[in-house]
N, C-alpha and C. Protein backbone atom coordinates (compact mmCIF):
# COMPACT_ATOMS: atom_id res chain seq x y z
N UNK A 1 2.79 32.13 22.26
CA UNK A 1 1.98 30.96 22.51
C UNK A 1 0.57 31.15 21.98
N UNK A 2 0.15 32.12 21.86
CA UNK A 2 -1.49 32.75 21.59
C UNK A 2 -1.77 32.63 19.89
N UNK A 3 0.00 32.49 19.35
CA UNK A 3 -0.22 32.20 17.81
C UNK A 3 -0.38 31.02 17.43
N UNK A 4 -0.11 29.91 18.54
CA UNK A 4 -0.20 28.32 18.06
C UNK A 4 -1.29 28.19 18.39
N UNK A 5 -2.10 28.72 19.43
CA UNK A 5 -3.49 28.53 19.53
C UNK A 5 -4.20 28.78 19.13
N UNK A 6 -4.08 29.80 18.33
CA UNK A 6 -4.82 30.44 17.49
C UNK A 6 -5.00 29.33 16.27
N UNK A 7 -4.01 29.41 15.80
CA UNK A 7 -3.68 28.33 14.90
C UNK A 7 -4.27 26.72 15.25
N UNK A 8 -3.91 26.28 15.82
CA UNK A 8 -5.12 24.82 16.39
C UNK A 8 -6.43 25.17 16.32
N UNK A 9 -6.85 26.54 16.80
CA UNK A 9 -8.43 26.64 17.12
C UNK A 9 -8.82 26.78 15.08
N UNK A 10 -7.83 27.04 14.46
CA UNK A 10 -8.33 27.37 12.98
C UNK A 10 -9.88 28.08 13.25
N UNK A 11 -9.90 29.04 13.39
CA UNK A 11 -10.72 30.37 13.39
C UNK A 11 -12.13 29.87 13.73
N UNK A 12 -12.42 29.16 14.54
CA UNK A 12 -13.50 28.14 15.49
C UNK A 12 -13.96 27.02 14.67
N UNK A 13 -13.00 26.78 13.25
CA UNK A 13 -13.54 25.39 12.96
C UNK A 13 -12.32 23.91 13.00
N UNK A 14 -12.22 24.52 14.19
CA UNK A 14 -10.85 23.03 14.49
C UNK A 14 -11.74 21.77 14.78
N UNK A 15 -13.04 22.07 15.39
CA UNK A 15 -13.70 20.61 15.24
C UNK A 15 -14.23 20.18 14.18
N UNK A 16 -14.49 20.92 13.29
CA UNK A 16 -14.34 20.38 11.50
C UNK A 16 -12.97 19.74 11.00
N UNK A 17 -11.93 20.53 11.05
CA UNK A 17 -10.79 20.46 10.49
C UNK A 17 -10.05 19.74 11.15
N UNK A 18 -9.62 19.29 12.12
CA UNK A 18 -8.49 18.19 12.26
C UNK A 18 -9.41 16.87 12.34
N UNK A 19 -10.56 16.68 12.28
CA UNK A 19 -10.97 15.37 12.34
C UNK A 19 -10.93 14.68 10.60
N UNK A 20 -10.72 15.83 10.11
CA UNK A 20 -11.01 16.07 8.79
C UNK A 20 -9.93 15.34 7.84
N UNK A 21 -8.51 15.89 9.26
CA UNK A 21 -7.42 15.49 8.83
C UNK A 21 -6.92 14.18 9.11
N UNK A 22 -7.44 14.03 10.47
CA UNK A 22 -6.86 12.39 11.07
C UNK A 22 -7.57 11.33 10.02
N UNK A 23 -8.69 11.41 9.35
CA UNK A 23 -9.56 10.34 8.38
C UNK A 23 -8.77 10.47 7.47
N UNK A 24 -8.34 11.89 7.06
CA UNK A 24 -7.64 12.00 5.44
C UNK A 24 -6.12 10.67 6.00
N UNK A 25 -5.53 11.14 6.77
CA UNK A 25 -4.27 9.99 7.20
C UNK A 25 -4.72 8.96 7.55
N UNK A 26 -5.60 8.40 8.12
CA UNK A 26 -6.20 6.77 7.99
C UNK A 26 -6.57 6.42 6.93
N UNK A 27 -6.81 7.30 6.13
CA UNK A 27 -7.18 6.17 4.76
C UNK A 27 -6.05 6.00 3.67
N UNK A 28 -5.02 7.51 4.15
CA UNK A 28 -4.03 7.24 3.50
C UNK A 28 -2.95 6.26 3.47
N UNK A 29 -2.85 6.48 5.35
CA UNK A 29 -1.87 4.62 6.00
C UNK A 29 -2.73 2.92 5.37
N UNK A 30 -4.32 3.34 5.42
CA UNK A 30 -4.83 1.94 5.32
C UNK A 30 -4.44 1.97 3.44
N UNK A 31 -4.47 2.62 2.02
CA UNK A 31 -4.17 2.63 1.60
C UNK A 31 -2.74 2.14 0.78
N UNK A 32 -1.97 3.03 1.60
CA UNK A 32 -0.17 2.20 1.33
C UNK A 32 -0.45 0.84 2.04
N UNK A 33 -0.93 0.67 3.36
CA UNK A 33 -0.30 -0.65 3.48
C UNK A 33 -1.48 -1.53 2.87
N UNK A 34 -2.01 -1.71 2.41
CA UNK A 34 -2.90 -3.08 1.40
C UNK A 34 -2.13 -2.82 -0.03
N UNK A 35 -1.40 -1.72 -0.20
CA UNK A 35 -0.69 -1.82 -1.76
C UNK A 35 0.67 -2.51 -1.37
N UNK A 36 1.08 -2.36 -0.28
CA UNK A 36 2.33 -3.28 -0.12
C UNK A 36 2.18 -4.26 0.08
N UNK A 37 0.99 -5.11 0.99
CA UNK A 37 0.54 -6.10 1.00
C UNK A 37 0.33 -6.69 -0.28
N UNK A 38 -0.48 -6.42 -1.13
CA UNK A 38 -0.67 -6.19 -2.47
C UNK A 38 0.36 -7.10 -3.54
N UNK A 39 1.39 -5.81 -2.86
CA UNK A 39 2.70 -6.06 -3.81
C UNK A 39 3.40 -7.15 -3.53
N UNK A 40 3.90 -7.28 -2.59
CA UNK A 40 4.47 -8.66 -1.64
C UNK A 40 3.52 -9.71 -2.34
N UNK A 41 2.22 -10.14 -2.06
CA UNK A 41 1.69 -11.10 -2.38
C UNK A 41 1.95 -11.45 -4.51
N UNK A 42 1.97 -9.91 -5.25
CA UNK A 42 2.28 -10.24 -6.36
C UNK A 42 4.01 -10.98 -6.85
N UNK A 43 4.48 -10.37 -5.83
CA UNK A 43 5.96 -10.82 -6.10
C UNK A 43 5.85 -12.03 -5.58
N UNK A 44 5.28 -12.69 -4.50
CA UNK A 44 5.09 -14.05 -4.38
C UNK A 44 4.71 -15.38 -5.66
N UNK A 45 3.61 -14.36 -6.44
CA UNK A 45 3.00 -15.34 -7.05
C UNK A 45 4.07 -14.96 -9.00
N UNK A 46 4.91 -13.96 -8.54
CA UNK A 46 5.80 -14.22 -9.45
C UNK A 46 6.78 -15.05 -9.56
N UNK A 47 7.53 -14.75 -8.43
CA UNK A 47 8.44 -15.59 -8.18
C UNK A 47 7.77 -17.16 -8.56
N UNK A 48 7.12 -17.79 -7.67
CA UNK A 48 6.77 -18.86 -8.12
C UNK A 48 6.33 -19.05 -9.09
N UNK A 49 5.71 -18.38 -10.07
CA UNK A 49 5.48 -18.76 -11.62
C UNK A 49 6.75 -18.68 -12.34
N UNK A 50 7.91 -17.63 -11.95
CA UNK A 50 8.69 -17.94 -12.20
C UNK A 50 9.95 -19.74 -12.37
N UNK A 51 9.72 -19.63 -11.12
CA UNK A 51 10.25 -21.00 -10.88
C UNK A 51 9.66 -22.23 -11.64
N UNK A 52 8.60 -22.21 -11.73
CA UNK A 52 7.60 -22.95 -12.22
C UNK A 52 7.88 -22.83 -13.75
N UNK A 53 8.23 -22.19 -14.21
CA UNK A 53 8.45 -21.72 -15.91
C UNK A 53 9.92 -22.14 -15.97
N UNK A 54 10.61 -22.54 -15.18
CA UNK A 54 12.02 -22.93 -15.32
C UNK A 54 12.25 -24.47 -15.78
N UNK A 55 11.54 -25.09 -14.23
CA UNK A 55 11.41 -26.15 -14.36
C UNK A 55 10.49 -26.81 -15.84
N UNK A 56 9.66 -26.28 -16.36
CA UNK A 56 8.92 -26.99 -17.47
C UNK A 56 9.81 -26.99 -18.50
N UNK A 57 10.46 -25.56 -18.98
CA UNK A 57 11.83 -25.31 -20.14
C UNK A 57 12.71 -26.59 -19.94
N UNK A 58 12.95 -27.00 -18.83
CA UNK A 58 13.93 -27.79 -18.76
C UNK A 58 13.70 -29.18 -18.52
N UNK A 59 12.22 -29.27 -18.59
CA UNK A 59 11.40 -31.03 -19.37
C UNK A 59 12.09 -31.63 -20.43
N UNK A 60 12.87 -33.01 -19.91
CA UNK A 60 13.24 -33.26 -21.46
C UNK A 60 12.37 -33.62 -22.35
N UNK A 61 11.20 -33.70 -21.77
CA UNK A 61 9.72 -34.58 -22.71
C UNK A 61 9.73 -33.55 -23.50
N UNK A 62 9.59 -32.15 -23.08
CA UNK A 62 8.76 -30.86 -23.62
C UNK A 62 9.75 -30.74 -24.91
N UNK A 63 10.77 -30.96 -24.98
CA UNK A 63 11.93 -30.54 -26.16
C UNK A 63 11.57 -30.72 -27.22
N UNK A 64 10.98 -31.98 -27.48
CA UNK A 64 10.51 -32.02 -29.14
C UNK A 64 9.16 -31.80 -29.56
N UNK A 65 8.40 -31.12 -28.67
CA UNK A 65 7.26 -30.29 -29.45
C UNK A 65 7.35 -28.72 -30.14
């Protein structure tokens, strides 16, 4: 047990070092999730440009320009 504590206390700078670590993982979680957010919102605005690019191809006005 005296080796895990040892280990947490990281050689008296555990109050440097795990605060060090919990910021490094909050910025890493706030990170991924605004890129998935991100992403979702790009596939949104694909999809619908997609759709949107279907419907004009298939204008019969548009055919003879």
């Amino acid at each position: 047990m005296s080796a895990i504590s040892t280990f947490l206390d990281m050689g008296g700078r555990a109050a440097f070092v795990w605060p060090a670590y919990g910021i490094t993982a909050l910025v890493l979680i706030g990170l991924l999730v605004q890129s998935v957010r991100t992403m979702r919102a790009r596939e949104r605005e694909l999809g619908a440009s997609e759709r949107g690019g279907r419907r004009r191809e298939r204008d019969p006005g548009s055919a003879g320009k």
